[in-house]
PDB file of N, CA and C in Angstrom:
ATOM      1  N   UNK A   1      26.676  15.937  -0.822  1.00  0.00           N
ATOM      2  CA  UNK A   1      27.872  15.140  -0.854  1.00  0.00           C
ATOM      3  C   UNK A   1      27.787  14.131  -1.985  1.00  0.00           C
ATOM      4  N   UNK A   2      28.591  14.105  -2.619  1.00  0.00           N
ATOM      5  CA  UNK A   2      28.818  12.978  -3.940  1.00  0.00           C
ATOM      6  C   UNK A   2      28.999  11.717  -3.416  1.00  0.00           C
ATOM      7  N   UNK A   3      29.246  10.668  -4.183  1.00  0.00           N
ATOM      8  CA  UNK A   3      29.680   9.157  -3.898  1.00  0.00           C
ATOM      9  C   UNK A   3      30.793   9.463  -4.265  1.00  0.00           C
ATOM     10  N   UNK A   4      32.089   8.725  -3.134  1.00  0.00           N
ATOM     11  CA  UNK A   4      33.011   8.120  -3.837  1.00  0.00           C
ATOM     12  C   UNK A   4      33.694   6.567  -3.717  1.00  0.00           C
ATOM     13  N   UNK A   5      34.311   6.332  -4.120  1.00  0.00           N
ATOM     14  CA  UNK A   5      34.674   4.883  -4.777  1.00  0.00           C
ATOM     15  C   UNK A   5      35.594   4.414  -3.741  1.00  0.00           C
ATOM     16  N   UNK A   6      35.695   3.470  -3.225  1.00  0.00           N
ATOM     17  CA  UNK A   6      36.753   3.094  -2.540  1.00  0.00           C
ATOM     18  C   UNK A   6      37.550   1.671  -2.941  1.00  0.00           C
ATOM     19  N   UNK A   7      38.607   1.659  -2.842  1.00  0.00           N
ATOM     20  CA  UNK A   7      39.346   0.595  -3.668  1.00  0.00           C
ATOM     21  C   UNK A   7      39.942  -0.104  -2.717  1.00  0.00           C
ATOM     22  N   UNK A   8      39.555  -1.301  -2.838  1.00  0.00           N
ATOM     23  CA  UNK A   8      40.491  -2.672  -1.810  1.00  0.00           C
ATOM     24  C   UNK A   8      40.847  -3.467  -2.333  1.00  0.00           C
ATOM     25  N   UNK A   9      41.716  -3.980  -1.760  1.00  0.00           N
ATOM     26  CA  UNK A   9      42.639  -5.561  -2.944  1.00  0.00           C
ATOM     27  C   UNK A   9      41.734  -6.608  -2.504  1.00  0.00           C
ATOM     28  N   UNK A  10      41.164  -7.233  -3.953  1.00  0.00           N
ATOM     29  CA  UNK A  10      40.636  -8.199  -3.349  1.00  0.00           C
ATOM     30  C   UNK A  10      40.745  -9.239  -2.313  1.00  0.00           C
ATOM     31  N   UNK A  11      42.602  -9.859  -2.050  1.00  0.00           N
ATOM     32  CA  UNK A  11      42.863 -10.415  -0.840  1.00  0.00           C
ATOM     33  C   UNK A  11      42.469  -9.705   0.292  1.00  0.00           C
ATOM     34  N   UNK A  12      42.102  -8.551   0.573  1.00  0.00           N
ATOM     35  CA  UNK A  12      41.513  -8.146   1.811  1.00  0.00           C
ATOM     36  C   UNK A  12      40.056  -8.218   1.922  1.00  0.00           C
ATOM     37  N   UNK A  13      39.482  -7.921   0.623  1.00  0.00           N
ATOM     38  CA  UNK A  13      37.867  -8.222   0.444  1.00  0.00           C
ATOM     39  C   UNK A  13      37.420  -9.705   0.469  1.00  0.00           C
ATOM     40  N   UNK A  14      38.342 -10.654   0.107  1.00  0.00           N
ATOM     41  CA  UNK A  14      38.059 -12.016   0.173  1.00  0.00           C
ATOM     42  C   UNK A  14      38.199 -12.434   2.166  1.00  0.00           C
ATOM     43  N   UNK A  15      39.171 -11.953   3.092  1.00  0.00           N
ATOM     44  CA  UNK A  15      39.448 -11.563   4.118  1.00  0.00           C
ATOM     45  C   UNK A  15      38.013 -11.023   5.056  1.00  0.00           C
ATOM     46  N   UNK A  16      37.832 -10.534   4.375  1.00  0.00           N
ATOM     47  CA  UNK A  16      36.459  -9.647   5.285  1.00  0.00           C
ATOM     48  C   UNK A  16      35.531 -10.472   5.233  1.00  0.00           C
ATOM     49  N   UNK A  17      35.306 -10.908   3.841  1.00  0.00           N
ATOM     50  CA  UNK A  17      33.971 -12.214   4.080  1.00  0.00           C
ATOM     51  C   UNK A  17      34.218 -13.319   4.605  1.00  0.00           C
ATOM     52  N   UNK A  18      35.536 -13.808   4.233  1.00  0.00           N
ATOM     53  CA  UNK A  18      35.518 -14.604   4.988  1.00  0.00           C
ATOM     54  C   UNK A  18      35.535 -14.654   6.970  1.00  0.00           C
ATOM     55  N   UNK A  19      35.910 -13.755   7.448  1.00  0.00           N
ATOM     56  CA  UNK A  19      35.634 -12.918   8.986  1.00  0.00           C
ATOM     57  C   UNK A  19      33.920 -12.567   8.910  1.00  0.00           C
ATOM     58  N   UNK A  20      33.360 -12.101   8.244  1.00  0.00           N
ATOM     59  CA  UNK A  20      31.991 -12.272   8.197  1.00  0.00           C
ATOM     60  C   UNK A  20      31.247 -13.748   8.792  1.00  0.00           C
ATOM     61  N   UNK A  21      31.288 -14.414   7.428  1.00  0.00           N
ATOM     62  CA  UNK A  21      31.218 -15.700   7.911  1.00  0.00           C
ATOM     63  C   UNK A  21      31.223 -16.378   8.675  1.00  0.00           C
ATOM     64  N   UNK A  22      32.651 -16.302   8.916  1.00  0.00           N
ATOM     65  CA  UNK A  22      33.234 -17.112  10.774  1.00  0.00           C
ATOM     66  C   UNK A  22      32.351 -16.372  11.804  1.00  0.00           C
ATOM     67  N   UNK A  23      32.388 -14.935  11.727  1.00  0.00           N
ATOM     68  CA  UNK A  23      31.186 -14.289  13.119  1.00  0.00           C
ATOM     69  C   UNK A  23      29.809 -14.689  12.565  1.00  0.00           C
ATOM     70  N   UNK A  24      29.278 -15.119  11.334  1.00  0.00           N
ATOM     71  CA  UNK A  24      27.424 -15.583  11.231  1.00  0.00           C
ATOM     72  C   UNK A  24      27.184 -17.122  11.923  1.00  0.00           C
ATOM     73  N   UNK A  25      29.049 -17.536  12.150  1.00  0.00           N
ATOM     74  CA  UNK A  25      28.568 -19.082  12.117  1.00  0.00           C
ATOM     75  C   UNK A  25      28.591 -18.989  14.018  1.00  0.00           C
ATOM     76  N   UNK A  26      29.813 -18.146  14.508  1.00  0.00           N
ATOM     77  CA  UNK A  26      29.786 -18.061  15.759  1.00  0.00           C
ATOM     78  C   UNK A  26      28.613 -17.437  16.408  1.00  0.00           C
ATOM     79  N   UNK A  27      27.627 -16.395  15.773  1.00  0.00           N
ATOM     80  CA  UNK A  27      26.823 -16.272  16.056  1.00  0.00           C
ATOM     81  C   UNK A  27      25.754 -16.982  16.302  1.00  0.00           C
ATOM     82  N   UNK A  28      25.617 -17.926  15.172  1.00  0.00           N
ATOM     83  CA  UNK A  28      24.623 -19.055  14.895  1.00  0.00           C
ATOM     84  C   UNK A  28      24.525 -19.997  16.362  1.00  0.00           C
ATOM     85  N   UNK A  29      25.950 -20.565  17.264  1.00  0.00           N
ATOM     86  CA  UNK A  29      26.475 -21.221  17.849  1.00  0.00           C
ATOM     87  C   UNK A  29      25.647 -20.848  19.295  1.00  0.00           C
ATOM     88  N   UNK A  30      26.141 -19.130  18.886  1.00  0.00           N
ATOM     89  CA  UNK A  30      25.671 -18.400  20.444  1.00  0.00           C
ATOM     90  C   UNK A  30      24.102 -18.490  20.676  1.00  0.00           C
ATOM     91  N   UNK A  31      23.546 -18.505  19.424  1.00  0.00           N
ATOM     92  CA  UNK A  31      21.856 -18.432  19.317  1.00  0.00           C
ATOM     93  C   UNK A  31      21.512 -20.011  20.168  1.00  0.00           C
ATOM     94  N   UNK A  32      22.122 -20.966  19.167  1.00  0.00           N
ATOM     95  CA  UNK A  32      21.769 -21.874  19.564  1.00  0.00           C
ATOM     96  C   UNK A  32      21.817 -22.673  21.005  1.00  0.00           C
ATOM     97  N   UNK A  33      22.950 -22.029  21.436  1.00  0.00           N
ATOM     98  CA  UNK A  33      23.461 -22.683  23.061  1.00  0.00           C
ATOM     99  C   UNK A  33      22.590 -21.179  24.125  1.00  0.00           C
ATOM    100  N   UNK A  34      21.891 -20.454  23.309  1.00  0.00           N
ATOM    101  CA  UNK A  34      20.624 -19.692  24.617  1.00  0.00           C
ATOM    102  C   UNK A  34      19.906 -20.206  24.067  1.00  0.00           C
ATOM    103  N   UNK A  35      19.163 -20.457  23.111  1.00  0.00           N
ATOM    104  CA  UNK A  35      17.998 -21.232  23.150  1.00  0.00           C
ATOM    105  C   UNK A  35      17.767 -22.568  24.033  1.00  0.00           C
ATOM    106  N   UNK A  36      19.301 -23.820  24.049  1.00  0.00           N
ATOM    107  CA  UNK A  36      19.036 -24.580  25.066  1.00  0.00           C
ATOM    108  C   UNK A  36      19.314 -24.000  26.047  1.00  0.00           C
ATOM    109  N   UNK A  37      20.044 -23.250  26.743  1.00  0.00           N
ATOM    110  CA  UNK A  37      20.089 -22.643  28.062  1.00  0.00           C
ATOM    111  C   UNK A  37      18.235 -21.627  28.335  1.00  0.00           C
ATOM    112  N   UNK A  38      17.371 -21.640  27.461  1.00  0.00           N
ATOM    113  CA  UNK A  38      16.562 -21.449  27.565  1.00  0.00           C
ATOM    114  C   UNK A  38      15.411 -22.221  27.518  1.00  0.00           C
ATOM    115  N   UNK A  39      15.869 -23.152  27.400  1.00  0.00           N
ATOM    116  CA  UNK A  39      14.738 -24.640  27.439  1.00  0.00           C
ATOM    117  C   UNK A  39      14.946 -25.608  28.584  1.00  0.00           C
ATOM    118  N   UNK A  40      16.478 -25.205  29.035  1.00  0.00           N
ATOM    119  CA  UNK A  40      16.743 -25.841  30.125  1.00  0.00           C
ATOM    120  C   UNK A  40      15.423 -24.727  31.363  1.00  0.00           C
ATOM    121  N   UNK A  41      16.013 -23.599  31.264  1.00  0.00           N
ATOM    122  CA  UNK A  41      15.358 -22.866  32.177  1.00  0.00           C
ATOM    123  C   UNK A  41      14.069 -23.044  33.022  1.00  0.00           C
ATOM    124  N   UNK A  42      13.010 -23.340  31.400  1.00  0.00           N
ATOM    125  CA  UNK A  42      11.921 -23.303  31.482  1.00  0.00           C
ATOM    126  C   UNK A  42      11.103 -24.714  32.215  1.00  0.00           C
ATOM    127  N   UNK A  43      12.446 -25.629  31.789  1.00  0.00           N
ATOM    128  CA  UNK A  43      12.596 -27.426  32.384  1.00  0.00           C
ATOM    129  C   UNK A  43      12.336 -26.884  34.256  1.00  0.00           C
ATOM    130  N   UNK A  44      13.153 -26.192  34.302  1.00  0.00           N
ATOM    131  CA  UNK A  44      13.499 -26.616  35.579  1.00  0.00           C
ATOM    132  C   UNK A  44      12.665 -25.477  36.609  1.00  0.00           C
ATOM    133  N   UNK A  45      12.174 -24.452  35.495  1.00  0.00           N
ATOM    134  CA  UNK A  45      11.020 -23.822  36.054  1.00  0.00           C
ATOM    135  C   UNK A  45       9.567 -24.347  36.301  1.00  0.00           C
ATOM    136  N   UNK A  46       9.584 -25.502  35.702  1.00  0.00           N
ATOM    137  CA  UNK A  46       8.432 -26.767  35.516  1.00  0.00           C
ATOM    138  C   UNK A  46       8.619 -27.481  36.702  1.00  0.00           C
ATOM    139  N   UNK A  47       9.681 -27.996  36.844  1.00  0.00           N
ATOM    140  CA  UNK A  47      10.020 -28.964  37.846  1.00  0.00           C
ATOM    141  C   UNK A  47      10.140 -28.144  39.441  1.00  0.00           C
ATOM    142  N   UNK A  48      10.745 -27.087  39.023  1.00  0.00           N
ATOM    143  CA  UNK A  48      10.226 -26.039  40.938  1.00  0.00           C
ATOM    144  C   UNK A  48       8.703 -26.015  41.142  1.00  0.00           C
ATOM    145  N   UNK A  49       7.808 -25.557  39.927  1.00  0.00           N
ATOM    146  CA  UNK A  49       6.376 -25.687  40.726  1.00  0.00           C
ATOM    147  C   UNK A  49       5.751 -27.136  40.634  1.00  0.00           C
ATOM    148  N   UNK A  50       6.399 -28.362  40.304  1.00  0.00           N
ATOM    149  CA  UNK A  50       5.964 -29.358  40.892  1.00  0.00           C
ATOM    150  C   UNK A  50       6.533 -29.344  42.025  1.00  0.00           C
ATOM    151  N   UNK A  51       7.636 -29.485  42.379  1.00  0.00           N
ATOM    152  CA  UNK A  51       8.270 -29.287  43.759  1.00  0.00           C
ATOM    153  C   UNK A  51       6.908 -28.545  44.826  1.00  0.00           C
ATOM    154  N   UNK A  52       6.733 -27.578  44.344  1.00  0.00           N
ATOM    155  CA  UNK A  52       6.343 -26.313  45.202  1.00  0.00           C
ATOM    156  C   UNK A  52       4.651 -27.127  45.876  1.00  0.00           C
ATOM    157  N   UNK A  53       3.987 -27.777  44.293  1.00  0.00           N
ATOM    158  CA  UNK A  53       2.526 -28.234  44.669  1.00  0.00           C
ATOM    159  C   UNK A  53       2.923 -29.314  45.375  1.00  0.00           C
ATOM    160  N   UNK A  54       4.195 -30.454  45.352  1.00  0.00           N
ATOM    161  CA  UNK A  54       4.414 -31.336  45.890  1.00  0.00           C
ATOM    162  C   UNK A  54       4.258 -31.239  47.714  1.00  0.00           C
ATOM    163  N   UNK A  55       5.294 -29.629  48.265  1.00  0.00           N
ATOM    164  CA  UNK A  55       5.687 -29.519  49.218  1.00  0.00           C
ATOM    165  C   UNK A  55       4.565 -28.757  49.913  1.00  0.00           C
ATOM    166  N   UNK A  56       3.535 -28.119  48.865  1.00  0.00           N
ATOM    167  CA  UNK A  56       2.131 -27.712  49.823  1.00  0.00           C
ATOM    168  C   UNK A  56       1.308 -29.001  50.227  1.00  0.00           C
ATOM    169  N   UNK A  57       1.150 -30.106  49.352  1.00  0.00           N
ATOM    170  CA  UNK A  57       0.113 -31.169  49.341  1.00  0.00           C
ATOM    171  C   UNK A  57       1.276 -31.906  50.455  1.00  0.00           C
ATOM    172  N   UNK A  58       2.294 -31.795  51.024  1.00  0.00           N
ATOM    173  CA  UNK A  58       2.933 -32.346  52.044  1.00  0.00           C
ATOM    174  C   UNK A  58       2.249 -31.568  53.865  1.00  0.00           C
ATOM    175  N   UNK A  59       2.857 -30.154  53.163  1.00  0.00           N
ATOM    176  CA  UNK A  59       2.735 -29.469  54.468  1.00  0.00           C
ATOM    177  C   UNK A  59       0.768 -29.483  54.799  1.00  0.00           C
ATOM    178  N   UNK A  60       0.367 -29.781  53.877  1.00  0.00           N
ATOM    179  CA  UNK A  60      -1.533 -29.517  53.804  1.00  0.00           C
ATOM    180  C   UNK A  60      -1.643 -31.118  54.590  1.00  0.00           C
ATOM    181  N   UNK A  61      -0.967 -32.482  54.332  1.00  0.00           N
ATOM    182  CA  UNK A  61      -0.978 -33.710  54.833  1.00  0.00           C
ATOM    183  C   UNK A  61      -0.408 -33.482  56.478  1.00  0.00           C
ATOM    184  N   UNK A  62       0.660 -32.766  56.398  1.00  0.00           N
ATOM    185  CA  UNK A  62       1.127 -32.585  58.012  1.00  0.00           C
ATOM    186  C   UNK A  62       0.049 -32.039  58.799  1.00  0.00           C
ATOM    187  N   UNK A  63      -0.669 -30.782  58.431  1.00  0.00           N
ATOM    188  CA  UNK A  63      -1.189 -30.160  58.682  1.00  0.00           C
ATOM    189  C   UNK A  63      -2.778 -30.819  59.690  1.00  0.00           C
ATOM    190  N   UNK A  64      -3.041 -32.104  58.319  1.00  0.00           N
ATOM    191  CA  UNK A  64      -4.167 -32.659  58.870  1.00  0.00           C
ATOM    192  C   UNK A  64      -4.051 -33.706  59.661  1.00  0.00           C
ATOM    193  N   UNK A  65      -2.723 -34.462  59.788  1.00  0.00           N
ATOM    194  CA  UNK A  65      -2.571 -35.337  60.909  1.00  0.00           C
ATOM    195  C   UNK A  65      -2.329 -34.351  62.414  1.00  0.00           C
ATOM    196  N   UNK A  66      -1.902 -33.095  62.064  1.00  0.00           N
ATOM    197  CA  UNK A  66      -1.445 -32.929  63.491  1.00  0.00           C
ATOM    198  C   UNK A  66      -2.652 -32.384  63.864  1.00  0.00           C
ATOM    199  N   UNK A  67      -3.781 -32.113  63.333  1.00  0.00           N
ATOM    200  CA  UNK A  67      -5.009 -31.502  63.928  1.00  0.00           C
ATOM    201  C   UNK A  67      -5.724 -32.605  64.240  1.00  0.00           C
ATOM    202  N   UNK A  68      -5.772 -33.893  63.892  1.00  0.00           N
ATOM    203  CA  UNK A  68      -6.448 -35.227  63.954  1.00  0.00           C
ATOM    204  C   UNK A  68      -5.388 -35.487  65.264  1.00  0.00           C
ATOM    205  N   UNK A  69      -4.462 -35.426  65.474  1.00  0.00           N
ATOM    206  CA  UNK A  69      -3.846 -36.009  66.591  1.00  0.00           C
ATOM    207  C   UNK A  69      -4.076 -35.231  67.945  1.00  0.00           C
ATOM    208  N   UNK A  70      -3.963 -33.680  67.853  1.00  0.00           N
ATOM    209  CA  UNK A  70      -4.255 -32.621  68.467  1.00  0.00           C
ATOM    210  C   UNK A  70      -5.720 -32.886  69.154  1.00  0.00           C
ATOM    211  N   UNK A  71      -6.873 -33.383  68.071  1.00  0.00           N
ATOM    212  CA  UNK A  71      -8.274 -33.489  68.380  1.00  0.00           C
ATOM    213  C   UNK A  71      -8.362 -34.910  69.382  1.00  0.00           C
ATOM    214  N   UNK A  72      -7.567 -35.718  69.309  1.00  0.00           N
ATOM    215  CA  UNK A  72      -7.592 -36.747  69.703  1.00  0.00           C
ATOM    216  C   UNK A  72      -7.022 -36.906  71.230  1.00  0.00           C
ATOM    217  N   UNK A  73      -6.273 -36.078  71.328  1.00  0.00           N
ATOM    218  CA  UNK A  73      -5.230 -35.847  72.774  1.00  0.00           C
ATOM    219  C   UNK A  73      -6.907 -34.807  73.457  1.00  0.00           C
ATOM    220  N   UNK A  74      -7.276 -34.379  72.789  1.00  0.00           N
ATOM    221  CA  UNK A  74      -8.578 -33.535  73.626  1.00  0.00           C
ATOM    222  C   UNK A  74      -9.522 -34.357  74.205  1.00  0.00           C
ATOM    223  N   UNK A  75      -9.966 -35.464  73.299  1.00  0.00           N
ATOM    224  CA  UNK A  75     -10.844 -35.878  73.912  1.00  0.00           C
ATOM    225  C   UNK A  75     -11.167 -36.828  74.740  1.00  0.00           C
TER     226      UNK A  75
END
């Protein structure tokens, strides 16, 4: 197959880049608002396993008063 040439008016070629453009910048926009929706993520994936060590070192504190109270009603 040969090359062939294709001819556009430049007002439509000036058109296209400029639509280029506008989608690199909207793209740019989209990158940037998942990257913070991805930093948020990771925030708050930080903050559940403090939660999580918070609510074991709670239930591990319940745990040892009610066996200290339990031992105490025994004897």
């Amino acid at each position: 197959m040969g090359k062939s040439s294709v001819f556009i008016k430049i007002d439509n070629y000036r058109e296209v880049l400029d639509l280029i453009d506008e989608l690199k910048q909207q793209l740019e926009g989209v990158q940037g608002t998942l990257d913070e929706l991805t930093a948020l993520r990771e925030k708050e994936d930080q903050e559940l396993i403090m939660w999580k060590k918070h609510l074991h070192a709670v239930h591990d504190n319940l745990a040892t008063v009610d066996k200290t109270l339990f031992e105490v009603d025994n004897e």
